[in-house]
C-alpha atoms as a PDB file:
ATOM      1  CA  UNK A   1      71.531 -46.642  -9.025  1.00  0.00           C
ATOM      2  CA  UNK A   2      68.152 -45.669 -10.537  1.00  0.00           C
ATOM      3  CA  UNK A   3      65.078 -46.762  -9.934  1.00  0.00           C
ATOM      4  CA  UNK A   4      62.153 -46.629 -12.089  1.00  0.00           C
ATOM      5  CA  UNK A   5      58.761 -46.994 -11.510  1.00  0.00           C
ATOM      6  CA  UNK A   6      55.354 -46.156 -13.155  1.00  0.00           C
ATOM      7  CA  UNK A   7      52.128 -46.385 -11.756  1.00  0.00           C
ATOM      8  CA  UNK A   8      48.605 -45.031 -12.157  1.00  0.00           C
ATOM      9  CA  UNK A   9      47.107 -42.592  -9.675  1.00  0.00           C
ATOM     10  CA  UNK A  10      43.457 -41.537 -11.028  1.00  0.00           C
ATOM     11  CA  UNK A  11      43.414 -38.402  -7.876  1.00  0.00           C
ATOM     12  CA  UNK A  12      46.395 -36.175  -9.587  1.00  0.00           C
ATOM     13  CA  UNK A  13      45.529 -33.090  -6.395  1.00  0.00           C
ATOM     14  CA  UNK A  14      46.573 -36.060  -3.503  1.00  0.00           C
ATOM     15  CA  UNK A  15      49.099 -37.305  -5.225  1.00  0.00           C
ATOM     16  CA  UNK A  16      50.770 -34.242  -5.812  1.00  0.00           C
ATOM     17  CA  UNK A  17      49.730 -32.774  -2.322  1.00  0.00           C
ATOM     18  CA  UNK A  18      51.504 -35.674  -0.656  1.00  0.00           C
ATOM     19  CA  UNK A  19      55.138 -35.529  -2.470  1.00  0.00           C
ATOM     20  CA  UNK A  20      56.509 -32.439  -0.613  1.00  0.00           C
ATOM     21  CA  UNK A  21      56.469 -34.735   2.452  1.00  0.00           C
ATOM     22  CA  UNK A  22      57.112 -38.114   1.026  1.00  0.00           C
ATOM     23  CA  UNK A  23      60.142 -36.145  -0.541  1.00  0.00           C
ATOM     24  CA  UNK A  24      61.116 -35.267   2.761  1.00  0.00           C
ATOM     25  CA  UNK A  25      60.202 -38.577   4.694  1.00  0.00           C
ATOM     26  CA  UNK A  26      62.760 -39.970   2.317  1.00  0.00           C
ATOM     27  CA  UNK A  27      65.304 -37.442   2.524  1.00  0.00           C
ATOM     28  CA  UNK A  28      65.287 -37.752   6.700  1.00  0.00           C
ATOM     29  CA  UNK A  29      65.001 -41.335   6.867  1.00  0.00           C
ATOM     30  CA  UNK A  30      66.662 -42.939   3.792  1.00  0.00           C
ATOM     31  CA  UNK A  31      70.377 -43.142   3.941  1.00  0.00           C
ATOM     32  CA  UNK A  32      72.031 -43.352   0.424  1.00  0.00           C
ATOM     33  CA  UNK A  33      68.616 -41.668  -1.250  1.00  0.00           C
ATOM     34  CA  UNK A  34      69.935 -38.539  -3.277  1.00  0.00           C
ATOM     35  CA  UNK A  35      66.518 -37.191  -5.001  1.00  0.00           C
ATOM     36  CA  UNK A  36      63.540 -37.695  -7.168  1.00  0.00           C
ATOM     37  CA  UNK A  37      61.653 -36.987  -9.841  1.00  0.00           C
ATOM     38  CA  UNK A  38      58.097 -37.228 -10.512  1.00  0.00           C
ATOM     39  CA  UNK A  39      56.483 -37.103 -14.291  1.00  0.00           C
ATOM     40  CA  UNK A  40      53.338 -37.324 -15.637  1.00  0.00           C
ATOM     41  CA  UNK A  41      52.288 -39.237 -18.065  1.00  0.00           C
ATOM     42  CA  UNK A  42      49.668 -39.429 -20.021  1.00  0.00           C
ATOM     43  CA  UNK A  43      45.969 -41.393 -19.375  1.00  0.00           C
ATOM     44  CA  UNK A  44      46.862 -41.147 -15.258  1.00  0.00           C
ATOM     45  CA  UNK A  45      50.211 -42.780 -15.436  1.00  0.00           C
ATOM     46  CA  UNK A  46      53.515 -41.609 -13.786  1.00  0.00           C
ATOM     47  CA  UNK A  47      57.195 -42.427 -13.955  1.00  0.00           C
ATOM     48  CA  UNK A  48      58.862 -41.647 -10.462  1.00  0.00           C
ATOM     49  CA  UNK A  49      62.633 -41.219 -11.529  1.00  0.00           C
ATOM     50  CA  UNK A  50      64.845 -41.825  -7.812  1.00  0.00           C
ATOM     51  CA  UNK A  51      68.186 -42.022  -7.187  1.00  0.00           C
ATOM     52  CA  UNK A  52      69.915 -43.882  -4.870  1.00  0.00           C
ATOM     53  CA  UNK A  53      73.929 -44.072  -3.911  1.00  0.00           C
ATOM     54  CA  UNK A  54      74.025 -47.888  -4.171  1.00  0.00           C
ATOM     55  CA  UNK A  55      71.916 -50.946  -4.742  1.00  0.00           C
ATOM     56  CA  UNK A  56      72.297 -51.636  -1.225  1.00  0.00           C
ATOM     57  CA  UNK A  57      70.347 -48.537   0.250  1.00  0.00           C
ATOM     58  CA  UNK A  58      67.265 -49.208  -1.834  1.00  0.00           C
ATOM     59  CA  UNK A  59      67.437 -52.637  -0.765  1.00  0.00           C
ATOM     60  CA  UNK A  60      67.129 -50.809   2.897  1.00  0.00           C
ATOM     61  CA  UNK A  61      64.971 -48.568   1.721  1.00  0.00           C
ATOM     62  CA  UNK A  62      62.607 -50.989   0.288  1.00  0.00           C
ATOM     63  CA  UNK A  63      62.702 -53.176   3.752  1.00  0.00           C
ATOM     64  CA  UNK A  64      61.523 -50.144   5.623  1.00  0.00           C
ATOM     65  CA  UNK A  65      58.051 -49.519   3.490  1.00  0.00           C
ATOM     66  CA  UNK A  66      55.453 -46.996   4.305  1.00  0.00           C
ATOM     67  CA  UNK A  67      57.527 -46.466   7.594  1.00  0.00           C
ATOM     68  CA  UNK A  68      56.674 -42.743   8.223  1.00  0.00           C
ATOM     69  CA  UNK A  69      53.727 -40.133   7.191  1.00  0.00           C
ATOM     70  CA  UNK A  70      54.264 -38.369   4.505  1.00  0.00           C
ATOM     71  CA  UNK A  71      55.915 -41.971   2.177  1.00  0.00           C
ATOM     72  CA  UNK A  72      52.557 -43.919   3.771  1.00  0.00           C
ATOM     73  CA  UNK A  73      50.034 -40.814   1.987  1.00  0.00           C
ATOM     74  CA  UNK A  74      52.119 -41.099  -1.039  1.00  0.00           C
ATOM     75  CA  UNK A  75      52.138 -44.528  -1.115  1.00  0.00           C
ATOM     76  CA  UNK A  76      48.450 -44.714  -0.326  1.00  0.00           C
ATOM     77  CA  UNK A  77      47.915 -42.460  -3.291  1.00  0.00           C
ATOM     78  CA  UNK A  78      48.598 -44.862  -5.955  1.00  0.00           C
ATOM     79  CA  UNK A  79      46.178 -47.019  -7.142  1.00  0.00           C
ATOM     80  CA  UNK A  80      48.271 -49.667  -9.380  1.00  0.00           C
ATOM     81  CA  UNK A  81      51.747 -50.326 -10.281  1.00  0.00           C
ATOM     82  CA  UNK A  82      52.507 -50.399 -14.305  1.00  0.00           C
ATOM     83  CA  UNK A  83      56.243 -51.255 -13.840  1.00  0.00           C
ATOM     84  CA  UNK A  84      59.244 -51.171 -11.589  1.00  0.00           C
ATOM     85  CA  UNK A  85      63.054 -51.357 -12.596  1.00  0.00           C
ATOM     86  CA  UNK A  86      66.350 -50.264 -11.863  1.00  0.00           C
ATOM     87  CA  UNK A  87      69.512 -49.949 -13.833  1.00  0.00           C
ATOM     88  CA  UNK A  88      72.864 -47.964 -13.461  1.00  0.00           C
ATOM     89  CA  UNK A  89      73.486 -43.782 -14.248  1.00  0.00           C
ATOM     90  CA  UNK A  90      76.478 -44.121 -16.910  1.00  0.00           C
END
Protein backbone atom coordinates (compact mmCIF):
# COMPACT_ATOMS: atom_id res chain seq x y z
CA UNK A 1 0.00 0.00 0.00
CA UNK A 2 0.98 3.65 -0.61
CA UNK A 3 0.32 6.42 1.10
CA UNK A 4 0.31 9.86 -0.06
CA UNK A 5 0.39 12.91 1.57
CA UNK A 6 1.21 16.64 0.87
CA UNK A 7 1.56 19.27 3.18
CA UNK A 8 3.14 22.70 3.57
CA UNK A 9 6.14 23.28 5.81
CA UNK A 10 7.26 27.13 5.42
CA UNK A 11 10.93 26.10 7.69
CA UNK A 12 12.50 23.73 4.74
CA UNK A 13 16.21 23.46 7.31
CA UNK A 14 13.76 21.66 10.33
CA UNK A 15 11.98 19.84 8.23
CA UNK A 16 14.70 18.34 6.54
CA UNK A 17 16.90 18.20 9.79
CA UNK A 18 14.22 16.08 11.42
CA UNK A 19 13.67 13.19 8.62
CA UNK A 20 16.92 11.21 9.29
CA UNK A 21 15.27 10.37 12.64
CA UNK A 22 11.63 10.31 11.84
CA UNK A 23 12.97 7.86 9.06
CA UNK A 24 14.37 5.88 11.65
CA UNK A 25 11.59 6.25 14.43
CA UNK A 26 9.53 4.60 11.75
CA UNK A 27 11.80 2.04 10.65
CA UNK A 28 12.30 0.76 14.61
CA UNK A 29 8.86 1.10 15.61
CA UNK A 30 6.55 0.52 12.59
CA UNK A 31 6.03 -3.05 11.67
CA UNK A 32 4.99 -3.52 7.95
CA UNK A 33 6.63 0.20 7.05
CA UNK A 34 9.17 -0.52 4.10
CA UNK A 35 10.48 3.22 3.23
CA UNK A 36 9.85 6.74 2.21
CA UNK A 37 10.21 9.34 0.13
CA UNK A 38 10.18 12.93 0.62
CA UNK A 39 9.73 15.64 -2.45
CA UNK A 40 9.55 19.05 -2.71
CA UNK A 41 7.31 20.86 -4.25
CA UNK A 42 7.00 23.97 -5.25
CA UNK A 43 5.55 27.34 -3.13
CA UNK A 44 6.50 25.20 0.38
CA UNK A 45 4.56 22.13 -0.44
CA UNK A 46 5.71 18.44 -0.13
CA UNK A 47 4.52 15.02 -1.21
CA UNK A 48 5.80 12.33 1.38
CA UNK A 49 5.66 9.06 -0.83
CA UNK A 50 5.57 5.83 2.10
CA UNK A 51 5.18 2.46 1.73
CA UNK A 52 3.65 0.16 3.76
CA UNK A 53 3.27 -3.95 3.50
CA UNK A 54 -0.52 -3.84 4.04
CA UNK A 55 -3.42 -1.57 4.79
CA UNK A 56 -3.45 -3.00 8.09
CA UNK A 57 0.05 -1.70 9.39
CA UNK A 58 -0.72 1.89 8.51
CA UNK A 59 -3.88 1.50 10.18
CA UNK A 60 -1.36 0.60 13.29
CA UNK A 61 0.81 2.95 12.36
CA UNK A 62 -1.61 5.71 12.25
CA UNK A 63 -3.08 4.61 15.91
CA UNK A 64 0.35 5.06 17.36
CA UNK A 65 0.88 9.00 16.27
CA UNK A 66 3.75 11.14 17.27
CA UNK A 67 4.70 8.13 19.60
CA UNK A 68 8.54 8.63 19.65
CA UNK A 69 11.17 11.67 19.01
CA UNK A 70 12.32 11.94 15.98
CA UNK A 71 8.20 11.20 14.08
CA UNK A 72 6.92 13.96 16.98
CA UNK A 73 9.85 16.81 15.41
CA UNK A 74 8.79 15.78 12.04
CA UNK A 75 5.43 15.90 12.69
CA UNK A 76 5.75 19.16 14.56
CA UNK A 77 7.43 20.52 11.48
CA UNK A 78 4.50 20.77 9.31
CA UNK A 79 2.40 23.51 9.39
CA UNK A 80 -0.82 22.30 7.24
CA UNK A 81 -1.97 19.30 5.51
CA UNK A 82 -2.88 19.83 1.55
CA UNK A 83 -3.98 16.16 1.05
CA UNK A 84 -3.75 12.61 2.24
CA UNK A 85 -4.49 9.31 0.20
CA UNK A 86 -3.59 5.91 -0.33
CA UNK A 87 -3.96 3.51 -3.17
CA UNK A 88 -2.27 0.15 -4.24
CA UNK A 89 1.60 -0.32 -6.05
CA UNK A 90 0.47 -2.32 -9.35
Amino acid sequence: MIELTRFTAHDRERLLAARPAMVADFEADRAGFLGARLVELPGGEWLDIVEWRSAEDFRISREKGPNRPGIAEFFAAIDGLVSDERGELR
